[in-house]
N, C-alpha and C. Protein backbone atom coordinates (compact mmCIF):
# COMPACT_ATOMS: atom_id res chain seq x y z
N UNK A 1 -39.11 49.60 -50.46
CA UNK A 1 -38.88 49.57 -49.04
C UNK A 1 -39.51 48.34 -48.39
N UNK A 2 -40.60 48.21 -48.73
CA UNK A 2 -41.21 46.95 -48.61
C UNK A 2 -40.72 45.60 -48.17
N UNK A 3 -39.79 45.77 -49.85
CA UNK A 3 -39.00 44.26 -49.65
C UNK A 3 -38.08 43.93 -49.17
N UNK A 4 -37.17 45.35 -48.50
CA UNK A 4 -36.50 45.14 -47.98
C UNK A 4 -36.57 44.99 -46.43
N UNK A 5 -37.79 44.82 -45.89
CA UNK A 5 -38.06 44.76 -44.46
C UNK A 5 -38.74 43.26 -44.58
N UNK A 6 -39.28 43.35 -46.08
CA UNK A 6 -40.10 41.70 -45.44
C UNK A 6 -38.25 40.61 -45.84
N UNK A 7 -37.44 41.18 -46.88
CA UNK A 7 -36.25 40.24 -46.57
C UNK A 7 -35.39 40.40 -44.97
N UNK A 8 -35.30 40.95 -44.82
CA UNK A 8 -34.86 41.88 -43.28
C UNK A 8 -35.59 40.54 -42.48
N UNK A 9 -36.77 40.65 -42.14
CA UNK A 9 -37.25 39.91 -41.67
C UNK A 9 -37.12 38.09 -41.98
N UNK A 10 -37.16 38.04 -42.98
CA UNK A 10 -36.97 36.37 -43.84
C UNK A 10 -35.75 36.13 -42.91
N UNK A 11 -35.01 37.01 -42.94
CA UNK A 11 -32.97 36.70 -42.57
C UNK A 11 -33.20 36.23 -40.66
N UNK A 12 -33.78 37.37 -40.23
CA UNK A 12 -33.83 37.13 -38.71
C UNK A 12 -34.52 35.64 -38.61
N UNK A 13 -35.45 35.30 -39.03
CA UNK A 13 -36.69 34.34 -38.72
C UNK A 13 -35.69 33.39 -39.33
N UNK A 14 -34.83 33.04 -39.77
CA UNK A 14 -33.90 31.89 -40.69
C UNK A 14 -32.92 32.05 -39.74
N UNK A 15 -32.20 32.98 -39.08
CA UNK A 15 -30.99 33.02 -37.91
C UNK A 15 -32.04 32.31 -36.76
N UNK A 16 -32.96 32.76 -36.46
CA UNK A 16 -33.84 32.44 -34.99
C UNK A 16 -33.96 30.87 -35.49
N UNK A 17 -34.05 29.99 -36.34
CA UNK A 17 -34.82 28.78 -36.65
C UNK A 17 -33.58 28.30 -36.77
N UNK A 18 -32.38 28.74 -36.90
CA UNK A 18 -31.04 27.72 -37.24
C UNK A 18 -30.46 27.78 -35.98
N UNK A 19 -31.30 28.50 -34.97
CA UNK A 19 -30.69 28.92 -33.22
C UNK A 19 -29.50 29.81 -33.58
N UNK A 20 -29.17 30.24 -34.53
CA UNK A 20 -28.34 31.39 -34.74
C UNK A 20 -28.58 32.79 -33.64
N UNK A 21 -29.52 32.71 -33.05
CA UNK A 21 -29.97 33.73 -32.27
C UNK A 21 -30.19 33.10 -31.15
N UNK A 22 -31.03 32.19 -31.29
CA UNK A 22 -31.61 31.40 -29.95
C UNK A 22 -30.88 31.26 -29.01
N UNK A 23 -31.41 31.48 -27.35
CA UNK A 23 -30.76 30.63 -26.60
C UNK A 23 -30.63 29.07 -26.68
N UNK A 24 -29.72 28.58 -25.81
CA UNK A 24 -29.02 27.11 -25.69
C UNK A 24 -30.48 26.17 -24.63
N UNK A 25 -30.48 25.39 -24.24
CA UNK A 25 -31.24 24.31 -23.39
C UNK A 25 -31.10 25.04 -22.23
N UNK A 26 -31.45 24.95 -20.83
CA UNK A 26 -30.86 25.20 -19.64
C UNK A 26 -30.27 24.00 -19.43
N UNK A 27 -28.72 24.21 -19.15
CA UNK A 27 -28.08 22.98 -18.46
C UNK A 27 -28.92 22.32 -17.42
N UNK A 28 -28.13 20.90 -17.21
CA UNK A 28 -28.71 19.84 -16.16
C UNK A 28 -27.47 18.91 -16.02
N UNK A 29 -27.84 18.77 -14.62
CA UNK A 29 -26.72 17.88 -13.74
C UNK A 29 -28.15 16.76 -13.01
N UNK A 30 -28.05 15.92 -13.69
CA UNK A 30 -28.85 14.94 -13.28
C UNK A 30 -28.66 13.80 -12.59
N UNK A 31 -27.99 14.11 -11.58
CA UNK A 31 -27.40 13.03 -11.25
C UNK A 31 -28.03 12.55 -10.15
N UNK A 32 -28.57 11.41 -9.92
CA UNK A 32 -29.69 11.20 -8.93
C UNK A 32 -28.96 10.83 -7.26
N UNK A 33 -29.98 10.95 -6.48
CA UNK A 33 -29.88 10.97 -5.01
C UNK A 33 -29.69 9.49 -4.35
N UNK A 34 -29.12 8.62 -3.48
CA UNK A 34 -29.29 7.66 -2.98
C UNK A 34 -30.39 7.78 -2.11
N UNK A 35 -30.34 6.61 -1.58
CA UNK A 35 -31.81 6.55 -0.95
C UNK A 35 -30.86 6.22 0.88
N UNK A 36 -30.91 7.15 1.48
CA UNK A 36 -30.39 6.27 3.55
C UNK A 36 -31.43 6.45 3.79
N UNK A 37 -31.68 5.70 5.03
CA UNK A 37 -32.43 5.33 5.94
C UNK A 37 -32.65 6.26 6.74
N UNK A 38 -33.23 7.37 7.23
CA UNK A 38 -33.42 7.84 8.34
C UNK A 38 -33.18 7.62 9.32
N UNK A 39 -33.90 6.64 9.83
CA UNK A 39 -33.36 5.80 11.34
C UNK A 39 -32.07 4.98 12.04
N UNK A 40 -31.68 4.82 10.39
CA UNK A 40 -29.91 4.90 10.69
C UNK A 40 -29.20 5.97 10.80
N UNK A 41 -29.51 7.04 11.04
CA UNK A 41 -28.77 8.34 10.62
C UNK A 41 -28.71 8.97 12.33
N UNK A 42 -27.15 9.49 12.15
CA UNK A 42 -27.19 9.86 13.32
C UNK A 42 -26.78 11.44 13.16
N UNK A 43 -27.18 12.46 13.87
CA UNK A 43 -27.35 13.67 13.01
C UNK A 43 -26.32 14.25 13.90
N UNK A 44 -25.32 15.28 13.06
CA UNK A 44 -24.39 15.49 14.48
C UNK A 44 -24.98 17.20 15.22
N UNK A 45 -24.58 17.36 16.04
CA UNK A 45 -25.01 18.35 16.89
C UNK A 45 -25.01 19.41 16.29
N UNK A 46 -23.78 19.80 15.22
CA UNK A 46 -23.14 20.88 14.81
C UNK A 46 -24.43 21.27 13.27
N UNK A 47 -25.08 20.10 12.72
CA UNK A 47 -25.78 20.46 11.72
C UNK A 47 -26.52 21.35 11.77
N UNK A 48 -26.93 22.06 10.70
CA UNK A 48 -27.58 23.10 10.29
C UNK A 48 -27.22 23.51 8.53
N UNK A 49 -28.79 23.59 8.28
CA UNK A 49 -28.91 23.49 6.68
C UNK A 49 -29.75 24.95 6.67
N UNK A 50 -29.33 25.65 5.51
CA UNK A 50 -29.94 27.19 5.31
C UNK A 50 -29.84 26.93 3.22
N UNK A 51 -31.37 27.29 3.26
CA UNK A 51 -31.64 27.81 1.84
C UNK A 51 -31.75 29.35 1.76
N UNK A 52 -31.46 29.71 0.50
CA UNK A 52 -31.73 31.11 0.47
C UNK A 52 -32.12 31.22 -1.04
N UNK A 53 -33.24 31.87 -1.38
CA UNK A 53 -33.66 32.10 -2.88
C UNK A 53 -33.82 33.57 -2.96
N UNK A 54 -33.79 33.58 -3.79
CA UNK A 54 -33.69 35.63 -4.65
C UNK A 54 -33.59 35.66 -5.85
N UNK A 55 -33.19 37.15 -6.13
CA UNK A 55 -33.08 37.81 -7.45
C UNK A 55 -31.39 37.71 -7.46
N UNK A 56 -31.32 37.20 -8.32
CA UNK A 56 -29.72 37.70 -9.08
C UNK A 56 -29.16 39.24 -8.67
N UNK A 57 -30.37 39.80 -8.81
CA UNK A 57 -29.61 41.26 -8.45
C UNK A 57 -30.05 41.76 -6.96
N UNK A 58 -29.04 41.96 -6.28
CA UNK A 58 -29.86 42.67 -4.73
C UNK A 58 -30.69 43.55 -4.77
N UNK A 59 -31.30 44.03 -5.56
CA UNK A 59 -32.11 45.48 -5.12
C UNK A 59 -33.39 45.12 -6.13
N UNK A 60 -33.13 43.47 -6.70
CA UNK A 60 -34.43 43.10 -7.28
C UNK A 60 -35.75 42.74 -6.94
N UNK A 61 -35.63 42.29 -5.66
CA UNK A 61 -36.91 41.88 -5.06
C UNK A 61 -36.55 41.15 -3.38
N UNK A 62 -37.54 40.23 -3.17
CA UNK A 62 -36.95 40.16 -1.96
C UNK A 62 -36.44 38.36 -2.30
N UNK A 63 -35.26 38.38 -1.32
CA UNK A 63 -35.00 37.25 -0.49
C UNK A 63 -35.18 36.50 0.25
N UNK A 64 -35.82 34.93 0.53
CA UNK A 64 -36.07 34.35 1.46
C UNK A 64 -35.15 33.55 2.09
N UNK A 65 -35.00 33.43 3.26
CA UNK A 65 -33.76 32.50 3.80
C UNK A 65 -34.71 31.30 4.95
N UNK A 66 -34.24 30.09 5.01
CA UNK A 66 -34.77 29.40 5.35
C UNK A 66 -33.96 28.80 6.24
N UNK A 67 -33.88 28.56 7.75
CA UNK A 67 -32.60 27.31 8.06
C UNK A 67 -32.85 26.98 9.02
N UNK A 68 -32.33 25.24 9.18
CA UNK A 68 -33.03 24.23 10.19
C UNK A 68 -31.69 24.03 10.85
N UNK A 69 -31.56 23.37 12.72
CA UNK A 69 -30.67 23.37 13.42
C UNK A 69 -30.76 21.90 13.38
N UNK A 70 -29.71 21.21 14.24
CA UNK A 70 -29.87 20.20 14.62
C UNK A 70 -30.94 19.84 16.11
N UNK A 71 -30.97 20.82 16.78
CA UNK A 71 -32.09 20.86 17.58
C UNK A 71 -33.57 21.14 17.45
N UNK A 72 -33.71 21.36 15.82
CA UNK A 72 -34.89 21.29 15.09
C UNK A 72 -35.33 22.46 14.92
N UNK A 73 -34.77 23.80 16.04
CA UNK A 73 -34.97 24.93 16.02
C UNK A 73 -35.06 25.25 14.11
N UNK A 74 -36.37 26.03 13.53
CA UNK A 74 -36.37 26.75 12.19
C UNK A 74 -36.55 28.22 12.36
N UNK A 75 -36.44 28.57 11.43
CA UNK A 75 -36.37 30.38 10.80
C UNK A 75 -36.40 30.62 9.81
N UNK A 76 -37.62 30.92 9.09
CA UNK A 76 -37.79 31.77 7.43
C UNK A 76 -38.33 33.28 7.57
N UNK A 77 -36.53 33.95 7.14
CA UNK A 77 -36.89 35.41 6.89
C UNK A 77 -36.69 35.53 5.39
N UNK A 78 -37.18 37.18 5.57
CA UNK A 78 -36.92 38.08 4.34
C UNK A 78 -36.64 38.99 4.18
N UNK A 79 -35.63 39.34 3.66
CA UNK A 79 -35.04 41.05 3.13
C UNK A 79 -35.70 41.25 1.90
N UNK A 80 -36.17 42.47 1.84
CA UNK A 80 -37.40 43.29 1.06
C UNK A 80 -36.94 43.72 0.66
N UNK A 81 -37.11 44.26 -0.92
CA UNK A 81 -36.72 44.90 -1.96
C UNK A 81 -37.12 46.41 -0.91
N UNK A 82 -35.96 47.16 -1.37
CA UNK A 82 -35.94 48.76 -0.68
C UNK A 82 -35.94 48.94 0.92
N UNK A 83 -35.43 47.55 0.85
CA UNK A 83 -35.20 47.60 2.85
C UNK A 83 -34.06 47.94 3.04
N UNK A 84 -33.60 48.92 4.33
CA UNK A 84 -32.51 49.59 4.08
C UNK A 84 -31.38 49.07 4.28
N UNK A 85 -29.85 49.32 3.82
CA UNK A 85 -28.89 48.49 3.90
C UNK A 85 -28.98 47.81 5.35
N UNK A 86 -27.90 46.75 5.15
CA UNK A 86 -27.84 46.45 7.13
C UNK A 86 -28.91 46.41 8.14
N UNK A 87 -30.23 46.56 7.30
CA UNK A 87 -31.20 46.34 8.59
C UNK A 87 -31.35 45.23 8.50
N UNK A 88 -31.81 43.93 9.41
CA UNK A 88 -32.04 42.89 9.57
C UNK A 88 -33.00 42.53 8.89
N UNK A 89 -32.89 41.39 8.42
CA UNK A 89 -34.18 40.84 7.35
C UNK A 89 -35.28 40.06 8.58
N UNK A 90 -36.70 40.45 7.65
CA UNK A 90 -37.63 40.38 8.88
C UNK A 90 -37.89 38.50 8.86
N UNK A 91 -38.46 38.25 10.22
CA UNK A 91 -38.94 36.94 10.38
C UNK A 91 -40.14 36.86 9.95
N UNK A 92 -40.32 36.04 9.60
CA UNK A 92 -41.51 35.30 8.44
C UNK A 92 -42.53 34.61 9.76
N UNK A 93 -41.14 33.75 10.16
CA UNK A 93 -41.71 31.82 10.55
C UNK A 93 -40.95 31.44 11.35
N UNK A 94 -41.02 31.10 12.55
CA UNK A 94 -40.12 30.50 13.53
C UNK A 94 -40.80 29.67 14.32
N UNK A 95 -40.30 28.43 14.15
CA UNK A 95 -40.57 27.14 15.23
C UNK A 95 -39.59 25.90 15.60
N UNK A 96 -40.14 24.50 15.73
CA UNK A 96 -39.18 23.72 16.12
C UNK A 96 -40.17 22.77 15.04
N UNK A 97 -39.35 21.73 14.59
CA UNK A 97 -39.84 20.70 14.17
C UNK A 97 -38.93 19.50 14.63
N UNK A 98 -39.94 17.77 14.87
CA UNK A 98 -39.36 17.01 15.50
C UNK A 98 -37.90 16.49 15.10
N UNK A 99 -37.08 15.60 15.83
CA UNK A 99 -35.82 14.99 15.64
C UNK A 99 -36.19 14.00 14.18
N UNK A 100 -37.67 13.25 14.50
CA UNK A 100 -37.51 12.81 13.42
C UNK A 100 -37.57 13.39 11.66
N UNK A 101 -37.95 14.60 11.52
CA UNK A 101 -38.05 15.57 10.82
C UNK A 101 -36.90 15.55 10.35
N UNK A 102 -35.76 16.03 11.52
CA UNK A 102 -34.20 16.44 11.25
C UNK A 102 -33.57 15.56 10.63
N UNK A 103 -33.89 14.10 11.24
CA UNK A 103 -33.42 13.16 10.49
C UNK A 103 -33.43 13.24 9.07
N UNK A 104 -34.78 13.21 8.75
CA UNK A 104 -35.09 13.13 7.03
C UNK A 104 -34.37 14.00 6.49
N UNK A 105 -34.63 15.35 6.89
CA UNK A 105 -33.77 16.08 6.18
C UNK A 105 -31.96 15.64 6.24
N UNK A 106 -31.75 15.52 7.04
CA UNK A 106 -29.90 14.73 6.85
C UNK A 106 -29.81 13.96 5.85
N UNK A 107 -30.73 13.26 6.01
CA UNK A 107 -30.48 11.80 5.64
C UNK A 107 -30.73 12.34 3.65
N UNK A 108 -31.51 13.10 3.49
CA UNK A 108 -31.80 13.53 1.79
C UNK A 108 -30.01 14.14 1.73
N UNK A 109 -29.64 15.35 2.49
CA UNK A 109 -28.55 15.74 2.16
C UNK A 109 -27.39 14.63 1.89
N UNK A 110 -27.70 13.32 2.46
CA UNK A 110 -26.59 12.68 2.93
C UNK A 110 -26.66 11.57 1.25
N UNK A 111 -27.80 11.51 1.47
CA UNK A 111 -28.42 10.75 0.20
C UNK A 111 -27.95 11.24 -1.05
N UNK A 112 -28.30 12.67 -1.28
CA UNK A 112 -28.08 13.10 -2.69
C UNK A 112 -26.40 13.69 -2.54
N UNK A 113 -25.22 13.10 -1.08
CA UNK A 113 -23.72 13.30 -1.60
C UNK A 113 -23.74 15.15 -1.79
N UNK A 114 -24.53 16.12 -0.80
CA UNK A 114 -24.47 17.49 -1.21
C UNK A 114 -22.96 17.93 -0.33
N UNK A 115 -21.93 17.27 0.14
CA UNK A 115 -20.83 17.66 0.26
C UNK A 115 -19.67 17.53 -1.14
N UNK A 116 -20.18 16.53 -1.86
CA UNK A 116 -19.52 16.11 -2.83
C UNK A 116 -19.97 17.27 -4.29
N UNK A 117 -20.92 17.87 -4.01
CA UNK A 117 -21.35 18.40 -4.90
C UNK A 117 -20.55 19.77 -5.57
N UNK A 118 -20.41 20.56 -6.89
CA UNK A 118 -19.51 21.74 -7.23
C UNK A 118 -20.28 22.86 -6.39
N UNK A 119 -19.27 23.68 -6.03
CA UNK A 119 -19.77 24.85 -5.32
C UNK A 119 -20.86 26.12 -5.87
N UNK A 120 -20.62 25.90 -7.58
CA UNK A 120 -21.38 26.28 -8.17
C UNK A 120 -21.92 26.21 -9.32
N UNK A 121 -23.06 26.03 -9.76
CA UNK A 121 -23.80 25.29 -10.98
C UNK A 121 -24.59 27.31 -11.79
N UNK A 122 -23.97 27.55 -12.91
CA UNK A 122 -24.03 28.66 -13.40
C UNK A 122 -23.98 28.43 -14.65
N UNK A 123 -25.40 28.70 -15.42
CA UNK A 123 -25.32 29.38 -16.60
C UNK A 123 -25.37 30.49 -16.99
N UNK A 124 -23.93 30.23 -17.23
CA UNK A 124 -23.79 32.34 -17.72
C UNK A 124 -23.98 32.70 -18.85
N UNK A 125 -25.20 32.24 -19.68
CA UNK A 125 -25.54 32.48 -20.68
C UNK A 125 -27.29 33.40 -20.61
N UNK A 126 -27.22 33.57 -18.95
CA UNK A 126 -28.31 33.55 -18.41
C UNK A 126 -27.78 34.92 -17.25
N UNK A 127 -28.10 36.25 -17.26
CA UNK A 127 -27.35 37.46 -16.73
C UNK A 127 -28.40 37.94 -15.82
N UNK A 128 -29.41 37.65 -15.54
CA UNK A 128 -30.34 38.16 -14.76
C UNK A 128 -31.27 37.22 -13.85
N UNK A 129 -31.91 37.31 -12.43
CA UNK A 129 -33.41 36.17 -12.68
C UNK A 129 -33.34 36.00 -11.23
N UNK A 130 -33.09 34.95 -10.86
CA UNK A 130 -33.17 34.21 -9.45
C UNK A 130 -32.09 33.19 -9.78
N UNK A 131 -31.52 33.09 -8.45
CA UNK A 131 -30.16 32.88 -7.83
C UNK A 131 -30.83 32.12 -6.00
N UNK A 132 -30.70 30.43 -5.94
CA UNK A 132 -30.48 29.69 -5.17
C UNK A 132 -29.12 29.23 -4.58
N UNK A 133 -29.20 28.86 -3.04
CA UNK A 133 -27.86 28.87 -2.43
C UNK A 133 -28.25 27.82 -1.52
N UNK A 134 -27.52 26.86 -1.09
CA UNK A 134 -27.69 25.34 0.35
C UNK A 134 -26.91 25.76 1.07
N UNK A 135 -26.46 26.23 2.10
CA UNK A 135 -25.46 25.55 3.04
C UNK A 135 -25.57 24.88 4.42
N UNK A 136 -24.59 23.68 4.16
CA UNK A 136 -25.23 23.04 4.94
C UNK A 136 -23.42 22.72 6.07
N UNK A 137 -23.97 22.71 6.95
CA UNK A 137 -22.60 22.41 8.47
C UNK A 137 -23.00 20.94 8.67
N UNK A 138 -22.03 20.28 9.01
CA UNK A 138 -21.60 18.95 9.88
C UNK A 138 -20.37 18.31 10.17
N UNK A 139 -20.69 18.01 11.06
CA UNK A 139 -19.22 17.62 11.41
C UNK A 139 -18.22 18.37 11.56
N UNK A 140 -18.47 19.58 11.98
CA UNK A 140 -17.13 20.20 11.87
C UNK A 140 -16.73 21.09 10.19
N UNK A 141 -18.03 20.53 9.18
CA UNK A 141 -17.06 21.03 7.65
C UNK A 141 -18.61 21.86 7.47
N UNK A 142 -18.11 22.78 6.81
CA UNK A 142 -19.18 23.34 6.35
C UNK A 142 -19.45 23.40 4.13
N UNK A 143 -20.57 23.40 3.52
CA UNK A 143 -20.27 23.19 2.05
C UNK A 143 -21.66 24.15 1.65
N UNK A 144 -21.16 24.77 0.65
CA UNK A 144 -22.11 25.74 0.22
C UNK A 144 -22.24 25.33 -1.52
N UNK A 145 -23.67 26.06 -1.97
CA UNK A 145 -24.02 25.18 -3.11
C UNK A 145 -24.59 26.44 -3.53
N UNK A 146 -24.00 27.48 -4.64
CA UNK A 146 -25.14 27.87 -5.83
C UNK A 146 -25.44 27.96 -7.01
N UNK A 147 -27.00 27.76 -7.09
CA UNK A 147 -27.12 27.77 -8.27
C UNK A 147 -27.81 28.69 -9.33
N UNK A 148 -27.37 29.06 -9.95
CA UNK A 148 -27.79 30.13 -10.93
C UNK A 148 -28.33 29.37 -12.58
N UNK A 149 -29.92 29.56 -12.47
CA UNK A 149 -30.50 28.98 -14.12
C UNK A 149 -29.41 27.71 -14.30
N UNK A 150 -29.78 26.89 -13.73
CA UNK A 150 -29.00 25.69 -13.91
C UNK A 150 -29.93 24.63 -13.16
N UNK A 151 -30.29 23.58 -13.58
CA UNK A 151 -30.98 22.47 -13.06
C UNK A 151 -30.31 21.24 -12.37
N UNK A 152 -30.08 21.48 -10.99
CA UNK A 152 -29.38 20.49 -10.64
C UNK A 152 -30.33 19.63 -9.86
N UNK A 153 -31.07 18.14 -10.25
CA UNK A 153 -31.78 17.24 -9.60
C UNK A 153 -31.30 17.00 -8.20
N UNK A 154 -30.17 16.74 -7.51
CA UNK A 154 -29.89 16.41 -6.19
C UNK A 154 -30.04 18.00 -5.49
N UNK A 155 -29.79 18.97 -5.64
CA UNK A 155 -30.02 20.01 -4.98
C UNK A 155 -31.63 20.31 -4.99
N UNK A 156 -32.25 20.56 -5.44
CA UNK A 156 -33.70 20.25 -5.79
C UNK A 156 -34.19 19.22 -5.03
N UNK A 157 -33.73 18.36 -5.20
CA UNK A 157 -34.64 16.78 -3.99
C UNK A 157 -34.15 17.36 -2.33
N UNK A 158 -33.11 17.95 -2.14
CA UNK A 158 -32.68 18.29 -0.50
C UNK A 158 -33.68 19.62 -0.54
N UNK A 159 -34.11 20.64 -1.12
CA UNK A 159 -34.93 21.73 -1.32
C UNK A 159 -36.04 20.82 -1.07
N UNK A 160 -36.56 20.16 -1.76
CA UNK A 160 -37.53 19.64 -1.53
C UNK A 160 -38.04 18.79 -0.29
N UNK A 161 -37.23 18.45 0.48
CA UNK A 161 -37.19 17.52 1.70
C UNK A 161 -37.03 18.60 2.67
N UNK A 162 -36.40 19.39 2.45
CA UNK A 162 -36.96 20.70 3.37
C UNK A 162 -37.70 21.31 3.69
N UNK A 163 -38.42 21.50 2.42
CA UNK A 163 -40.05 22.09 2.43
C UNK A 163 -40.88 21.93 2.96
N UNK A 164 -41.13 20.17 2.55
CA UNK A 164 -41.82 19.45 2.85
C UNK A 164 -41.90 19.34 4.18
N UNK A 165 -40.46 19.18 5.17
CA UNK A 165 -40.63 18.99 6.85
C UNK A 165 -41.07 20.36 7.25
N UNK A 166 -40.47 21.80 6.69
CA UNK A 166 -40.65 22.97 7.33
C UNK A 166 -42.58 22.96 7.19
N UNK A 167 -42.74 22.43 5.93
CA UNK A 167 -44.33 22.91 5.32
C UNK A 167 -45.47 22.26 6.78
N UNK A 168 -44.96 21.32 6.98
CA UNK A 168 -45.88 20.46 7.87
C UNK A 168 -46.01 21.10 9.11
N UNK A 169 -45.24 22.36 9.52
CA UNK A 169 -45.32 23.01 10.79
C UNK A 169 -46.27 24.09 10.44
């Protein structure tokens, strides 16, 4: 019996090492951001950028939603794991941050081309976890972005230029 659990075992540990078992890399879309100017940027009235991070599954944990106006007006709520359907997700954080703030942030979206970007970046080799979302309005068009266990560098640098202006309030 013995040997047949330590071969049992030899077989798995030889499938796991040939990735016969293993998962794959996490994909990547690396495609880097331009660099605009801020102070050239003229932001239109209609903008407004909203992040939202969570669990893959709704009833996994909670959700944060994040979103900046063109009047600088912000708002970071959260819907709570076991909060009841349809009740409003609570406010976190609400303030204003300056025009020049707003700028930066445009100007990253505008930089890293997030209208040009696929609507959704998904590895479905990957069934559970946390699940990121952008959408962002201008001009009249609106473009939504998610991503599921997938590494996309230009969505990540506009996350990040967000943070960073919301963090400073």
């Amino acid at each position: 019996m013995t040997k047949k659990v330590s071969l049992l075992v030899a077989v798995m540990l030889s499938l796991l090492t040939a990735n016969g078992l293993a998962q794959p890399p996490q994909p990547v879309d690396n495609t880097p951001c331009g660099k605009v100017d801020p102070r050239q940027v003229r932001v239109p009235a209609d903008f407004s950028i909203q992040y939202t991070s969570g669990p893959s599954n709704p009833g996994g944990g909670t959700t944060t939603t994040w979103k900046v106006t063109a009047a600088g007006e912000f708002t970071v709520t959260e819907r709570r794991r076991g909060q009841p359907r349809g009740a409003p997700p609570v406010v976190v954080r609400q303030g204003h941050i300056p025009p020049e703030a707003v700028k930066r942030i445009y100007a990253q979206v505008l930089g890293c081309r997030f209208f040009e970007m696929e609507p959704s970046y998904w590895n479905r080799r990957v069934v559970d976890g946390g699940t990121q979302r952008l959408a962002v309005t201008a001009d009249g068009k609106t473009h939504q972005v998610t991503v599921h266990h997938y590494s996309v560098v230009r969505f990540q640098a506009i996350v990040s230029a967000l943070e960073r202006e919301m963090g400073k309030r």
